[in-house]
PDB file of N, CA and C in Angstrom:
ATOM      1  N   UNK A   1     101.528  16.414 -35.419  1.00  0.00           N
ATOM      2  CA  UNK A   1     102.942  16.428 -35.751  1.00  0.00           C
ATOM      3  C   UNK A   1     103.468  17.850 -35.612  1.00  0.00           C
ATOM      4  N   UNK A   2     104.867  17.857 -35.229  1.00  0.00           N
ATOM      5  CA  UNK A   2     105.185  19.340 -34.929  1.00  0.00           C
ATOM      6  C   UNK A   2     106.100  19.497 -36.879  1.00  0.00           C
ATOM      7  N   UNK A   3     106.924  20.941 -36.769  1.00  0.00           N
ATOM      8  CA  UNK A   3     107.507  21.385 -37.888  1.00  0.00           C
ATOM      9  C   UNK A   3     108.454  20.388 -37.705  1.00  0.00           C
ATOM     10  N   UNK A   4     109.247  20.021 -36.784  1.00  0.00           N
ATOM     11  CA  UNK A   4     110.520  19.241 -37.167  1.00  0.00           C
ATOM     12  C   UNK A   4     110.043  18.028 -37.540  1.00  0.00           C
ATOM     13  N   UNK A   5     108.888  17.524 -37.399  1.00  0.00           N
ATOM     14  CA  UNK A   5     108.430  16.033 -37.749  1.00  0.00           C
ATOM     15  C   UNK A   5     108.318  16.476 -39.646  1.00  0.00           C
ATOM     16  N   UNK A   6     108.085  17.273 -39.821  1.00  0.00           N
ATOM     17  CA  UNK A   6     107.817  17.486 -41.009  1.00  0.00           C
ATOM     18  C   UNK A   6     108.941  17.384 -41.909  1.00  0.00           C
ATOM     19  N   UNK A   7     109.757  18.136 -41.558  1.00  0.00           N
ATOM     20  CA  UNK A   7     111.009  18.701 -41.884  1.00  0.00           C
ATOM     21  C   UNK A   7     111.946  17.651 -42.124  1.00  0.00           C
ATOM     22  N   UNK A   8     112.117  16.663 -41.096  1.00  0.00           N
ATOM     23  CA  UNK A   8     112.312  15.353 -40.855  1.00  0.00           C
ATOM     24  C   UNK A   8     112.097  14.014 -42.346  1.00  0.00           C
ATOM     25  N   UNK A   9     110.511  14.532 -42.574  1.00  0.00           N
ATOM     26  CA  UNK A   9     109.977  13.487 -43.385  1.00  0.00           C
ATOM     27  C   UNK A   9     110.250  14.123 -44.708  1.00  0.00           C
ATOM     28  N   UNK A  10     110.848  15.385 -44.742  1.00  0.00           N
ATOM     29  CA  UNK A  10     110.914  16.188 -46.205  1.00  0.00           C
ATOM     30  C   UNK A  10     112.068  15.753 -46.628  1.00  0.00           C
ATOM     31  N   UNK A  11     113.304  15.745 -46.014  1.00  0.00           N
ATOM     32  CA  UNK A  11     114.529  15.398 -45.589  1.00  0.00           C
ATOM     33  C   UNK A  11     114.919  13.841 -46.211  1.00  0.00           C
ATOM     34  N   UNK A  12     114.104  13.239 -45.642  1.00  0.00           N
ATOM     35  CA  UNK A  12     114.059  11.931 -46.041  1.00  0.00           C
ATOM     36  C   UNK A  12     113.872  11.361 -47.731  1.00  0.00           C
ATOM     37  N   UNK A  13     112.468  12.103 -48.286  1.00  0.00           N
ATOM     38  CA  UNK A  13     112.291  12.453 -49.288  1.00  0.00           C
ATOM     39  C   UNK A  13     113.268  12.741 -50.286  1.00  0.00           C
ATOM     40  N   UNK A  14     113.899  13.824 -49.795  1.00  0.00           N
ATOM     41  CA  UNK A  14     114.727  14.576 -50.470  1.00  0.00           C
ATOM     42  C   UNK A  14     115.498  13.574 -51.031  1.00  0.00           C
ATOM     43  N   UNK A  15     116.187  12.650 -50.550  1.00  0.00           N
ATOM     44  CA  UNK A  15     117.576  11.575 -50.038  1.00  0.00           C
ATOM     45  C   UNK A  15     117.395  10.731 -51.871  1.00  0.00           C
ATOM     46  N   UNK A  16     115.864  10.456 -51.602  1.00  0.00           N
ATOM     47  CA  UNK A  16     114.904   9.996 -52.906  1.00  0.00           C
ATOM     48  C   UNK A  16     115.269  10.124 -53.805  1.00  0.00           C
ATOM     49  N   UNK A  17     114.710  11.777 -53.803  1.00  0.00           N
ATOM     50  CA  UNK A  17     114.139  12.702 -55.182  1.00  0.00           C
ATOM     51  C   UNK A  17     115.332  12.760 -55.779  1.00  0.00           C
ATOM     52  N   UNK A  18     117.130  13.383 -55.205  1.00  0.00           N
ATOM     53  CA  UNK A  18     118.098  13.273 -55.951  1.00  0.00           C
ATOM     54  C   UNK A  18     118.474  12.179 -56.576  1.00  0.00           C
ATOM     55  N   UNK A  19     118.321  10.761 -56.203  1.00  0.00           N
ATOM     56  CA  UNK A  19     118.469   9.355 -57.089  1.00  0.00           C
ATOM     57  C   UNK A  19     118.530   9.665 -58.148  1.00  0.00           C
ATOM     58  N   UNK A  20     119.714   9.036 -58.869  1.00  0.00           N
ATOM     59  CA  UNK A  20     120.223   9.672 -60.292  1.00  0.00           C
ATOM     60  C   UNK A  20     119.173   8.032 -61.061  1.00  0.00           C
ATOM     61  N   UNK A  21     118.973   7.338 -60.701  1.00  0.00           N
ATOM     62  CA  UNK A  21     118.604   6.298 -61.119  1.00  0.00           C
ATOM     63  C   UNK A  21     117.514   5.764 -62.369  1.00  0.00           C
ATOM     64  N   UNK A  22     116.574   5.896 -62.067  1.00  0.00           N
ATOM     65  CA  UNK A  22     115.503   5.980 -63.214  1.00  0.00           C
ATOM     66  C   UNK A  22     114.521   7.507 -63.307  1.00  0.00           C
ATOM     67  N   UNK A  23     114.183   7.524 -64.148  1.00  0.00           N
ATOM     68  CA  UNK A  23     113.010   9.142 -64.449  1.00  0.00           C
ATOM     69  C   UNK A  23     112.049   8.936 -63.598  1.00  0.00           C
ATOM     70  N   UNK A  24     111.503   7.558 -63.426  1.00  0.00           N
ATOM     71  CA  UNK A  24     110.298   7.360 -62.457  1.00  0.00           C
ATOM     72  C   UNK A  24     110.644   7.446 -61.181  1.00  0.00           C
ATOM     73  N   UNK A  25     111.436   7.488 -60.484  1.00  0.00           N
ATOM     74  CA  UNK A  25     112.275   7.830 -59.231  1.00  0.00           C
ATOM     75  C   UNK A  25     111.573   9.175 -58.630  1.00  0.00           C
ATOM     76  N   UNK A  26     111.916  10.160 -59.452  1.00  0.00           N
ATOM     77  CA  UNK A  26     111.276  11.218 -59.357  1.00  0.00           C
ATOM     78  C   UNK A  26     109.574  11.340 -59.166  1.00  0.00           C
ATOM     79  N   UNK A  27     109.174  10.830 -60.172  1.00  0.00           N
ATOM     80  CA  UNK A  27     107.825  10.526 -60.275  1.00  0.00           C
ATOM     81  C   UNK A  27     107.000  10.005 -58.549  1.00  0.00           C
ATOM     82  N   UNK A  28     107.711   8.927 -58.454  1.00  0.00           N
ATOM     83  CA  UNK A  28     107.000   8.186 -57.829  1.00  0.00           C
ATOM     84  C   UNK A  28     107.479   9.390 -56.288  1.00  0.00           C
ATOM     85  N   UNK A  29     108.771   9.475 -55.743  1.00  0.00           N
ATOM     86  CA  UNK A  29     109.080  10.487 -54.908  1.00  0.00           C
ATOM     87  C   UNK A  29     107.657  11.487 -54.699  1.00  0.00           C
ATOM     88  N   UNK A  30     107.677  12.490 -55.586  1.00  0.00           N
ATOM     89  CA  UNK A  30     106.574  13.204 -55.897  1.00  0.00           C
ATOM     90  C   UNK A  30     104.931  12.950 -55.639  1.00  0.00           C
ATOM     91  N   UNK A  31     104.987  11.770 -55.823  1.00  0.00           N
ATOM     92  CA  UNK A  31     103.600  11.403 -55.479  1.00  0.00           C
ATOM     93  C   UNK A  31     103.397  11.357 -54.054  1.00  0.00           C
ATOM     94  N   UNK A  32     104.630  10.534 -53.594  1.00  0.00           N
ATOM     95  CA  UNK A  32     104.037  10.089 -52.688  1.00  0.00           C
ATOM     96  C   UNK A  32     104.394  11.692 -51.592  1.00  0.00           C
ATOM     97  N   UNK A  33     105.292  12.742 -51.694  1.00  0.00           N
ATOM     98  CA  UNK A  33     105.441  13.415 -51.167  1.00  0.00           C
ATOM     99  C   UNK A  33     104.018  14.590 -51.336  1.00  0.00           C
ATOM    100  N   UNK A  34     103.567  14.429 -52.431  1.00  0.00           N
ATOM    101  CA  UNK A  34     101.791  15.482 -52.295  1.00  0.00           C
ATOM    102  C   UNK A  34     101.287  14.781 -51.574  1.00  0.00           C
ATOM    103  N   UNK A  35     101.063  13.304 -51.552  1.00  0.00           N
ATOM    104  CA  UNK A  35     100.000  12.392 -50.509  1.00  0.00           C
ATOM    105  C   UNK A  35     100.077  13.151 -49.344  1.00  0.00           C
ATOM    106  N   UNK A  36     101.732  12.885 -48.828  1.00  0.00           N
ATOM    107  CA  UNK A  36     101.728  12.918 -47.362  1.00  0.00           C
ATOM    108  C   UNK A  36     101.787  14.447 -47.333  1.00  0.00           C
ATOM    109  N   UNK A  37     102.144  15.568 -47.913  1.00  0.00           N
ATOM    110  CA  UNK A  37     101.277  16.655 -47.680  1.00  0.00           C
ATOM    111  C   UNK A  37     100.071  17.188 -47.729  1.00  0.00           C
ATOM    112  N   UNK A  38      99.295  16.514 -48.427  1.00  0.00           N
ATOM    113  CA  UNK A  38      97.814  16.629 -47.758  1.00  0.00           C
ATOM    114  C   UNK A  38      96.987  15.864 -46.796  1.00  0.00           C
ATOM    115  N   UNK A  39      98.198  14.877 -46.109  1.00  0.00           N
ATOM    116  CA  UNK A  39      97.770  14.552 -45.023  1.00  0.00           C
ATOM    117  C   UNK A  39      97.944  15.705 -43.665  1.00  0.00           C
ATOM    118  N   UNK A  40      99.034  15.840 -43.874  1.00  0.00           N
ATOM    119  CA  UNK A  40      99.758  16.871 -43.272  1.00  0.00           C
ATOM    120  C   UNK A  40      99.156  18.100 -43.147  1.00  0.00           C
ATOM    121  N   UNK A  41      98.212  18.655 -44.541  1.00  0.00           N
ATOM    122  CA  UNK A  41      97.651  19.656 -44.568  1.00  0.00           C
ATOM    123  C   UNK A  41      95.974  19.858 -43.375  1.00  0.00           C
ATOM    124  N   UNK A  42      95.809  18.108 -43.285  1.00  0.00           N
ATOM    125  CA  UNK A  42      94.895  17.802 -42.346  1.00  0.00           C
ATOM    126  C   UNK A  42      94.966  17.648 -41.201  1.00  0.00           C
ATOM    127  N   UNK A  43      96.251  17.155 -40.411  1.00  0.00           N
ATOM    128  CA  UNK A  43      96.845  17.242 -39.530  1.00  0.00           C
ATOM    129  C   UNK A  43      96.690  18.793 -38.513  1.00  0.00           C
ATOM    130  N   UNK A  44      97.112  19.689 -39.896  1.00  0.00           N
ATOM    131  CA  UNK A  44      97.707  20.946 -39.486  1.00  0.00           C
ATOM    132  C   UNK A  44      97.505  22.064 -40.291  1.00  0.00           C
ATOM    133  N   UNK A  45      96.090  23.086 -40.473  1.00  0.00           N
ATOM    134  CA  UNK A  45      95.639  23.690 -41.077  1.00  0.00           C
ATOM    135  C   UNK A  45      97.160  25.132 -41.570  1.00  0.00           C
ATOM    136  N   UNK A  46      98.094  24.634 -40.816  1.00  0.00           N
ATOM    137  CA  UNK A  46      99.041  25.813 -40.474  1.00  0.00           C
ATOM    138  C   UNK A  46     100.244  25.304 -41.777  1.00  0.00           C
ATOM    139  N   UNK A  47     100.146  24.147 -41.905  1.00  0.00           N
ATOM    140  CA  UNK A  47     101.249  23.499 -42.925  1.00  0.00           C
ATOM    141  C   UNK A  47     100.962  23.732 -43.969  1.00  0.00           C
ATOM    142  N   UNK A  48     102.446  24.252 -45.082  1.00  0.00           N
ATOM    143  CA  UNK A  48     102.729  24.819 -46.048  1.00  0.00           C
ATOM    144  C   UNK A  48     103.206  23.567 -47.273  1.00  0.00           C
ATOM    145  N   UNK A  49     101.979  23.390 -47.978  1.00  0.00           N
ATOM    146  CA  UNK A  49     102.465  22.017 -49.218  1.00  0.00           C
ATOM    147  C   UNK A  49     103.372  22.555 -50.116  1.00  0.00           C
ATOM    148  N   UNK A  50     103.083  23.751 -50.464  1.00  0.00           N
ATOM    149  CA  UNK A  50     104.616  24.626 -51.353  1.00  0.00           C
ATOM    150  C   UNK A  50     105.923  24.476 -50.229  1.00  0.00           C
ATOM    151  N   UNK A  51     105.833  24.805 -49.425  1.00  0.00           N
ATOM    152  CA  UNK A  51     107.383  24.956 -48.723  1.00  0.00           C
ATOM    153  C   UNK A  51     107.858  23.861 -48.482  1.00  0.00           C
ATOM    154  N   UNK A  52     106.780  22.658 -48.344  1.00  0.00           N
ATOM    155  CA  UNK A  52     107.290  20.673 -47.856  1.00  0.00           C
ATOM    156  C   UNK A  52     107.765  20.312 -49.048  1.00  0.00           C
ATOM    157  N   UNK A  53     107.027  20.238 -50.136  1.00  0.00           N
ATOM    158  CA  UNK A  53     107.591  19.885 -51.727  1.00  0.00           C
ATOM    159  C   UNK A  53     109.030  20.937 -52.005  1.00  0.00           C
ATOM    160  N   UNK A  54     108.776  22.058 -51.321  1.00  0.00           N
ATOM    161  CA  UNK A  54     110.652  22.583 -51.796  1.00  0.00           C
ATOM    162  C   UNK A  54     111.480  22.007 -51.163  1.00  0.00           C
ATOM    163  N   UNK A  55     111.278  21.572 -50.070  1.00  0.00           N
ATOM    164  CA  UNK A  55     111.643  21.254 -49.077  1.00  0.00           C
ATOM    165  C   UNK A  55     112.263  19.561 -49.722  1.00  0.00           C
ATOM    166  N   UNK A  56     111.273  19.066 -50.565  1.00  0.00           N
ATOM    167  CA  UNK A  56     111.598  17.573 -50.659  1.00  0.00           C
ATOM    168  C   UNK A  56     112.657  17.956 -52.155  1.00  0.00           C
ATOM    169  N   UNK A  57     112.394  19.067 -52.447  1.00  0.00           N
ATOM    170  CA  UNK A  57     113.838  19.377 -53.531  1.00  0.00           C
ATOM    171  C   UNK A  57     113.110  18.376 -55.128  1.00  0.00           C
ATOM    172  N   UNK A  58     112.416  17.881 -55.213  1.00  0.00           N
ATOM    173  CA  UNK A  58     111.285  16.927 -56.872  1.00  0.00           C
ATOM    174  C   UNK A  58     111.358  17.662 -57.303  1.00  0.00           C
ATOM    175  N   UNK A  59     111.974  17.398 -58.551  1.00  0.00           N
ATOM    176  CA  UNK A  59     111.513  18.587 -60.179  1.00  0.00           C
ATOM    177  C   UNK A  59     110.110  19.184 -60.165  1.00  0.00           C
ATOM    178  N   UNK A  60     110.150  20.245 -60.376  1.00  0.00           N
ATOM    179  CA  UNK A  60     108.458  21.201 -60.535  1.00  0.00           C
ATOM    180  C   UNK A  60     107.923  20.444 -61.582  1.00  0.00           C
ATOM    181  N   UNK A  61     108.908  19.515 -62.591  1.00  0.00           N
ATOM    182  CA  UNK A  61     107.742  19.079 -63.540  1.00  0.00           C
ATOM    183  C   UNK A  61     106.681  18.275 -63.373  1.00  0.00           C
ATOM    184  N   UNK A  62     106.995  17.259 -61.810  1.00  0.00           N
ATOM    185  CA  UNK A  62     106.260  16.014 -61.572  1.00  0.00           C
ATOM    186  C   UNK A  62     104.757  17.295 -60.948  1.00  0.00           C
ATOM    187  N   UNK A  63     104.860  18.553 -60.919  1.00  0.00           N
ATOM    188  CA  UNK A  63     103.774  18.858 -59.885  1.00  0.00           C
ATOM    189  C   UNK A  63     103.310  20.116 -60.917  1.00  0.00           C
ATOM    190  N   UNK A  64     101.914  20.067 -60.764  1.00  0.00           N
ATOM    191  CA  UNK A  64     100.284  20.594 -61.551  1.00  0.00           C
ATOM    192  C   UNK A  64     100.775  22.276 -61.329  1.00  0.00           C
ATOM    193  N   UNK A  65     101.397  22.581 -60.308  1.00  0.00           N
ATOM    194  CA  UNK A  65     101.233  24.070 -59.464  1.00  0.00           C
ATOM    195  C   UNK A  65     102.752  24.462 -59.425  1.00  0.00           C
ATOM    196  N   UNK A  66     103.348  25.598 -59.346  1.00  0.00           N
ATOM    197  CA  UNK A  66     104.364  25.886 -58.975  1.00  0.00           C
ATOM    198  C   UNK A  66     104.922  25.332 -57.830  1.00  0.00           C
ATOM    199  N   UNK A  67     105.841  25.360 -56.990  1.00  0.00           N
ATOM    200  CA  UNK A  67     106.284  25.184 -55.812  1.00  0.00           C
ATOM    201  C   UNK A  67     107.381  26.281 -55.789  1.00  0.00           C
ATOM    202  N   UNK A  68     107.299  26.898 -54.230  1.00  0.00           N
ATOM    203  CA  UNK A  68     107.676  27.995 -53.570  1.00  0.00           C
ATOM    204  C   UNK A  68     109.429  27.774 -53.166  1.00  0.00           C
ATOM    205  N   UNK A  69     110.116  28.354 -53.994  1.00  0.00           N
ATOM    206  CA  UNK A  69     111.317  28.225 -53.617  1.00  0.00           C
ATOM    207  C   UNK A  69     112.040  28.681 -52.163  1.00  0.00           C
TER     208      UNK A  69
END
């Protein structure tokens, strides 16, 4: 996958993560956005899981680690 495929799928995410809707919204967003960055991270030893998760815009609370603004 190139950066815009990424960028693309962060994007998408994002659309998600703002859903004013339920608390688990977020949650679940989040999950599934670490999955597919450590797929991603396999894909592409060069891809940044801090910059994809800023990128997907999820509260820092759903995630163990900081994320890179």
């Amino acid at each position: 996958m190139t950066k815009r495929d990424y960028e693309r799928v962060a994007s998408v995410l994002a659309r998600f993560a703002r859903l004013e809707v339920q608390a688990e919204a977020g949650a679940v967003t989040a999950a599934i956005a670490d999955a597919l960055a450590a797929s991603f991270k396999l894909d592409n030893p060069r891809f940044s899981r801090d910059k994809f998760l800023a990128a997907v815009d999820v509260p820092l609370k759903y995630f163990e680690r900081e994320v890179a603004a």
